[in-house]
N, C-alpha and C. Protein backbone atom coordinates (compact mmCIF):
# COMPACT_ATOMS: atom_id res chain seq x y z
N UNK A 1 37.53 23.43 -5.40
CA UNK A 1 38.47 23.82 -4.39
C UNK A 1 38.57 25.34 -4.41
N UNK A 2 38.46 25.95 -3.29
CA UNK A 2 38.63 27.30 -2.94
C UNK A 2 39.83 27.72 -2.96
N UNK A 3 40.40 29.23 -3.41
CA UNK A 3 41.66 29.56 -2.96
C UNK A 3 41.51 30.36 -1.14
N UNK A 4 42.66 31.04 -0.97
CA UNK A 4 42.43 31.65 0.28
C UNK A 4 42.99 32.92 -0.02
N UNK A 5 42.95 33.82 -0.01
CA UNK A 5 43.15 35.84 -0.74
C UNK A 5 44.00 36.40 0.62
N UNK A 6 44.37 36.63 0.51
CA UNK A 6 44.86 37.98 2.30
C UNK A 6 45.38 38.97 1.45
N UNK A 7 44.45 40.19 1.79
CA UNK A 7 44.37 41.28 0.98
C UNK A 7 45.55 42.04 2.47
N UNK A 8 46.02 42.45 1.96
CA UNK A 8 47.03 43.42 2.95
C UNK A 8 47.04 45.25 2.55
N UNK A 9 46.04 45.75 3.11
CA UNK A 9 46.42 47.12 2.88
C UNK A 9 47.54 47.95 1.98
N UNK A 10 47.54 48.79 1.26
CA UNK A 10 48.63 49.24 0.48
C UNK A 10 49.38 50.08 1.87
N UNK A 11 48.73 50.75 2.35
CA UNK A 11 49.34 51.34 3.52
C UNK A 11 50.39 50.80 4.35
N UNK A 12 50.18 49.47 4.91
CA UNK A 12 50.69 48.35 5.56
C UNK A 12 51.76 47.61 4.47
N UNK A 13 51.91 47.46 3.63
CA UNK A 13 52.01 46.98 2.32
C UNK A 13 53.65 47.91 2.48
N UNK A 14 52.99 48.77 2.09
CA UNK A 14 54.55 49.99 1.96
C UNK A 14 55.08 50.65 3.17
N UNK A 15 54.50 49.88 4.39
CA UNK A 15 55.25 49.79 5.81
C UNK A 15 56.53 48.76 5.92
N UNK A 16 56.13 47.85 4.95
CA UNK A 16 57.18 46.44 5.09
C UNK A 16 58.58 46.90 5.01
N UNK A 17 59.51 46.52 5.55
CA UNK A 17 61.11 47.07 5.38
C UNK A 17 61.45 45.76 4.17
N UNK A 18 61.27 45.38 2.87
CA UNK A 18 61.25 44.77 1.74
C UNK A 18 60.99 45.74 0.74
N UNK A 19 62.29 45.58 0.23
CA UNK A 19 61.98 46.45 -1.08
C UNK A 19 60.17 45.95 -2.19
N UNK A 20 59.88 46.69 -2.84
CA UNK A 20 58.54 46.29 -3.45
C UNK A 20 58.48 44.89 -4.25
N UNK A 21 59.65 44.96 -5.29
CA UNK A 21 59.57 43.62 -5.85
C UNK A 21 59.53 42.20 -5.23
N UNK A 22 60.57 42.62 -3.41
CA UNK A 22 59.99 40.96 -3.18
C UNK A 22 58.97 41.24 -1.99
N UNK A 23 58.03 41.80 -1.82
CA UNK A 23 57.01 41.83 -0.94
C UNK A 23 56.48 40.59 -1.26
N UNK A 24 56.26 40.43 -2.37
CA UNK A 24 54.58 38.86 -2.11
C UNK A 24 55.37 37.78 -1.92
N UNK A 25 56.43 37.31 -2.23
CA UNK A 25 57.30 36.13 -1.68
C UNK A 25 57.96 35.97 -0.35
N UNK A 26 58.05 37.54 0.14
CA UNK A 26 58.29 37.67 1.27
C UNK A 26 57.76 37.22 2.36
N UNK A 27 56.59 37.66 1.91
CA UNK A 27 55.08 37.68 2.90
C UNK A 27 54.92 35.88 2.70
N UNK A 28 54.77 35.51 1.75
CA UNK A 28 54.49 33.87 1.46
C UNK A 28 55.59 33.29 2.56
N UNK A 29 56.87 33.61 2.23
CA UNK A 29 57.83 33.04 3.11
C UNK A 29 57.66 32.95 4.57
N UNK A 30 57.55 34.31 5.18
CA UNK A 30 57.73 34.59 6.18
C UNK A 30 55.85 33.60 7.00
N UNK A 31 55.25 33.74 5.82
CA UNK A 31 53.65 32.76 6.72
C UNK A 31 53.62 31.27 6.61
N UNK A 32 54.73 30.90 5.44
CA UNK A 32 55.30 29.31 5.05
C UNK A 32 56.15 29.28 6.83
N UNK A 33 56.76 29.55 6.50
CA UNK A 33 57.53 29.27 7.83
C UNK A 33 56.77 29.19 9.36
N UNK A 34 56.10 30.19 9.67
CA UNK A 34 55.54 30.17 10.66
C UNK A 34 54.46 29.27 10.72
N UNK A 35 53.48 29.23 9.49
CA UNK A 35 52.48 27.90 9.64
C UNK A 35 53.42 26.42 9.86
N UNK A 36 54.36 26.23 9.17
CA UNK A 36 55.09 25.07 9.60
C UNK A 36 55.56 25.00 11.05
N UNK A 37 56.16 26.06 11.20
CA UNK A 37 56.79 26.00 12.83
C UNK A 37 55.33 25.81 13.97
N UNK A 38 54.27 26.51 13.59
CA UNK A 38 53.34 25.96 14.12
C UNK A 38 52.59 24.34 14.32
N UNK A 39 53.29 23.48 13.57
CA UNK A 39 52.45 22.14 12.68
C UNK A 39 51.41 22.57 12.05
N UNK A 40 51.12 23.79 11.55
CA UNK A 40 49.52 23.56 10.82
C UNK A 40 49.09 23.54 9.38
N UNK A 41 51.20 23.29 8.38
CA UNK A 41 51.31 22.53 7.24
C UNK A 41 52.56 21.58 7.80
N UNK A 42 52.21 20.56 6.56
CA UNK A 42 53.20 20.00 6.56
C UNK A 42 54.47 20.72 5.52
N UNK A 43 55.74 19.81 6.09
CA UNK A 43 56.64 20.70 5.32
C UNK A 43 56.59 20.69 3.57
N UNK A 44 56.13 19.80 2.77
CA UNK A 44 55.56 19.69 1.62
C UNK A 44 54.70 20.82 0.94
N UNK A 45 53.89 21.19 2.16
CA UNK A 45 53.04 22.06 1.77
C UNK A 45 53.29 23.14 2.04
N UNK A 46 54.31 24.01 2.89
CA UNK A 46 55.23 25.09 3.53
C UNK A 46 55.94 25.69 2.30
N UNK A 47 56.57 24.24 1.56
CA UNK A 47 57.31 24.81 0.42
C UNK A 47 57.12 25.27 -0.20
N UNK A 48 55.36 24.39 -0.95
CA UNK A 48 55.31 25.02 -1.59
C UNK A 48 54.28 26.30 -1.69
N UNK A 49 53.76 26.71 -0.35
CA UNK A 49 53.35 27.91 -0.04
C UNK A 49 54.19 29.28 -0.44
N UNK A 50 55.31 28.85 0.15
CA UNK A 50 56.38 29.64 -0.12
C UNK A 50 57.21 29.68 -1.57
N UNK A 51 57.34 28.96 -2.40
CA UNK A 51 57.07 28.44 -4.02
C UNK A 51 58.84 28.40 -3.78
N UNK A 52 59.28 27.56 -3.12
CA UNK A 52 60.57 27.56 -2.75
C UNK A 52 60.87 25.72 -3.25
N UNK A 53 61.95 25.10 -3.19
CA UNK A 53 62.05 24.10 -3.52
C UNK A 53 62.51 23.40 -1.86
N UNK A 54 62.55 21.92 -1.70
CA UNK A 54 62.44 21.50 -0.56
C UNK A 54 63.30 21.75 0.08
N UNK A 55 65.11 21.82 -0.53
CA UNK A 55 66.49 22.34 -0.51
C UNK A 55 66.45 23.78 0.27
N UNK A 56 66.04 24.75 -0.33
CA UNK A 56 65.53 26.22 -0.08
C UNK A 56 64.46 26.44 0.72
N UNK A 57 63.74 25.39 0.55
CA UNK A 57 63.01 25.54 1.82
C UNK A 57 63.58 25.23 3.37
N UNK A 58 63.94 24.02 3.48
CA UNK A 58 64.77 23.98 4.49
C UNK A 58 66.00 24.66 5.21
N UNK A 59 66.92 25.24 4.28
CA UNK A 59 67.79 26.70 4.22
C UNK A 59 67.34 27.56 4.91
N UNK A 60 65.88 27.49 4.32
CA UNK A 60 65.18 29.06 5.26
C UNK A 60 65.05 28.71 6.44
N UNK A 61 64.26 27.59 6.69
CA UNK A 61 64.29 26.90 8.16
C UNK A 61 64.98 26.83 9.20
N UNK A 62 66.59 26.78 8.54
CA UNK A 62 67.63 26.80 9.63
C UNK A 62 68.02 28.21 9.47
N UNK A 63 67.97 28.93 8.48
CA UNK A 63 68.09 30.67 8.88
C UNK A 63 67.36 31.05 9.86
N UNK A 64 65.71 30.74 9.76
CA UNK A 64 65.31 31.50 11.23
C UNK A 64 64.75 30.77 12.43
N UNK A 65 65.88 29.27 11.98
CA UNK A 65 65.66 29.04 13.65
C UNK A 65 64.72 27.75 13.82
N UNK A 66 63.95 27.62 12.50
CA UNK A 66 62.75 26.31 13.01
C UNK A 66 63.07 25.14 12.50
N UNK A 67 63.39 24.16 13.69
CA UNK A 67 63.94 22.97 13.65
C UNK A 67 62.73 21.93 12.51
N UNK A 68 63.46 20.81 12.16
CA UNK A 68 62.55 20.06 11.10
C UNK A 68 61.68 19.38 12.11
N UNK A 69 60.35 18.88 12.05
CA UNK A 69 59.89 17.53 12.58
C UNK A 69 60.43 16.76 12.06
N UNK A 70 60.97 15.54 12.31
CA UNK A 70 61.21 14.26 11.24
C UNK A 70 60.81 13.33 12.60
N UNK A 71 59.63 12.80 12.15
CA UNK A 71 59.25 11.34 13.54
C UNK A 71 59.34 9.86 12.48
N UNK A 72 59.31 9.14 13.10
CA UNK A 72 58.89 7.87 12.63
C UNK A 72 58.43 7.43 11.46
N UNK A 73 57.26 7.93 11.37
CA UNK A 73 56.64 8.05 9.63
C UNK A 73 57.34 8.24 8.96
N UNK A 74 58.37 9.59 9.12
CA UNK A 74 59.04 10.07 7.84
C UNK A 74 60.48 9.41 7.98
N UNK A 75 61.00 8.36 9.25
CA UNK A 75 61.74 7.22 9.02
C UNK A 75 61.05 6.54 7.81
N UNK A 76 60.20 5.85 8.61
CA UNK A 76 59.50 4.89 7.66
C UNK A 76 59.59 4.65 5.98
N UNK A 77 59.20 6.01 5.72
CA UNK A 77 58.79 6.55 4.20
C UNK A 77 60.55 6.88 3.52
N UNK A 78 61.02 7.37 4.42
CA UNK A 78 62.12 7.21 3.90
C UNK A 78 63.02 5.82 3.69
N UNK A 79 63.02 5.06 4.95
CA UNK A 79 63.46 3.53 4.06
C UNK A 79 62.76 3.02 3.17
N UNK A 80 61.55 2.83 2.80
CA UNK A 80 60.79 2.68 1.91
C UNK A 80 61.36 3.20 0.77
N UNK A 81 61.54 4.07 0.83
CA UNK A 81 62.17 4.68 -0.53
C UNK A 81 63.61 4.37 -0.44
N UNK A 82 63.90 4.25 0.34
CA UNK A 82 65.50 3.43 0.18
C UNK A 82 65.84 2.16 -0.47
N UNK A 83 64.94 1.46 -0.03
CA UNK A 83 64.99 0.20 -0.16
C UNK A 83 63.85 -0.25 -2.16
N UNK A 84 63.62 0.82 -2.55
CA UNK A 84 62.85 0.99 -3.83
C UNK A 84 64.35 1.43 -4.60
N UNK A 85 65.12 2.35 -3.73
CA UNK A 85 66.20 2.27 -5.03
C UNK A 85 67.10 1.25 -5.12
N UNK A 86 67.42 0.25 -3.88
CA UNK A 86 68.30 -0.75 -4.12
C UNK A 86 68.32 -1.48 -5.40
């Protein structure tokens, strides 16, 4: 399995209005979010792009605005698991 790198200029880098220490979580956050709001992770995988927990992940979600998918399936999977803790 490959990783994926995005080298960001130091120039560009120290353009960011983020203080230095949270630049790389920043940047994770701010591309977690938008690949999700796009569909092109799921929210599982958003989180943990962003190395946030599912709680905090979703927090962020409704801070800037991007509504959850929840369809059918994730009915589904969720009674399923409902019905496993009865």
């Amino acid at each position: 399995m490959s990783a994926l790198t995005l080298e960001i200029p130091a120039e560009l880098a120290d353009s960011l209005r983020v203080p230095a220490a949270e630049r790389n979580i920043r940047v994770r956050c701010e591309l977690a979010v938008r690949l999700y709001a796009k569909g092109l992770l799921t929210l599982g995988k958003s989180r943990a792009l962003a190395g946030l927990s599912k709680w905090e992940f979703c927090q962020l979600l409704g801070d800037e605005g991007v509504p959850r998918r929840y369809d059918e399936a994730d009915l589904n999977a969720d009674l399923e698991t409902l019905e496993t803790l009865r």
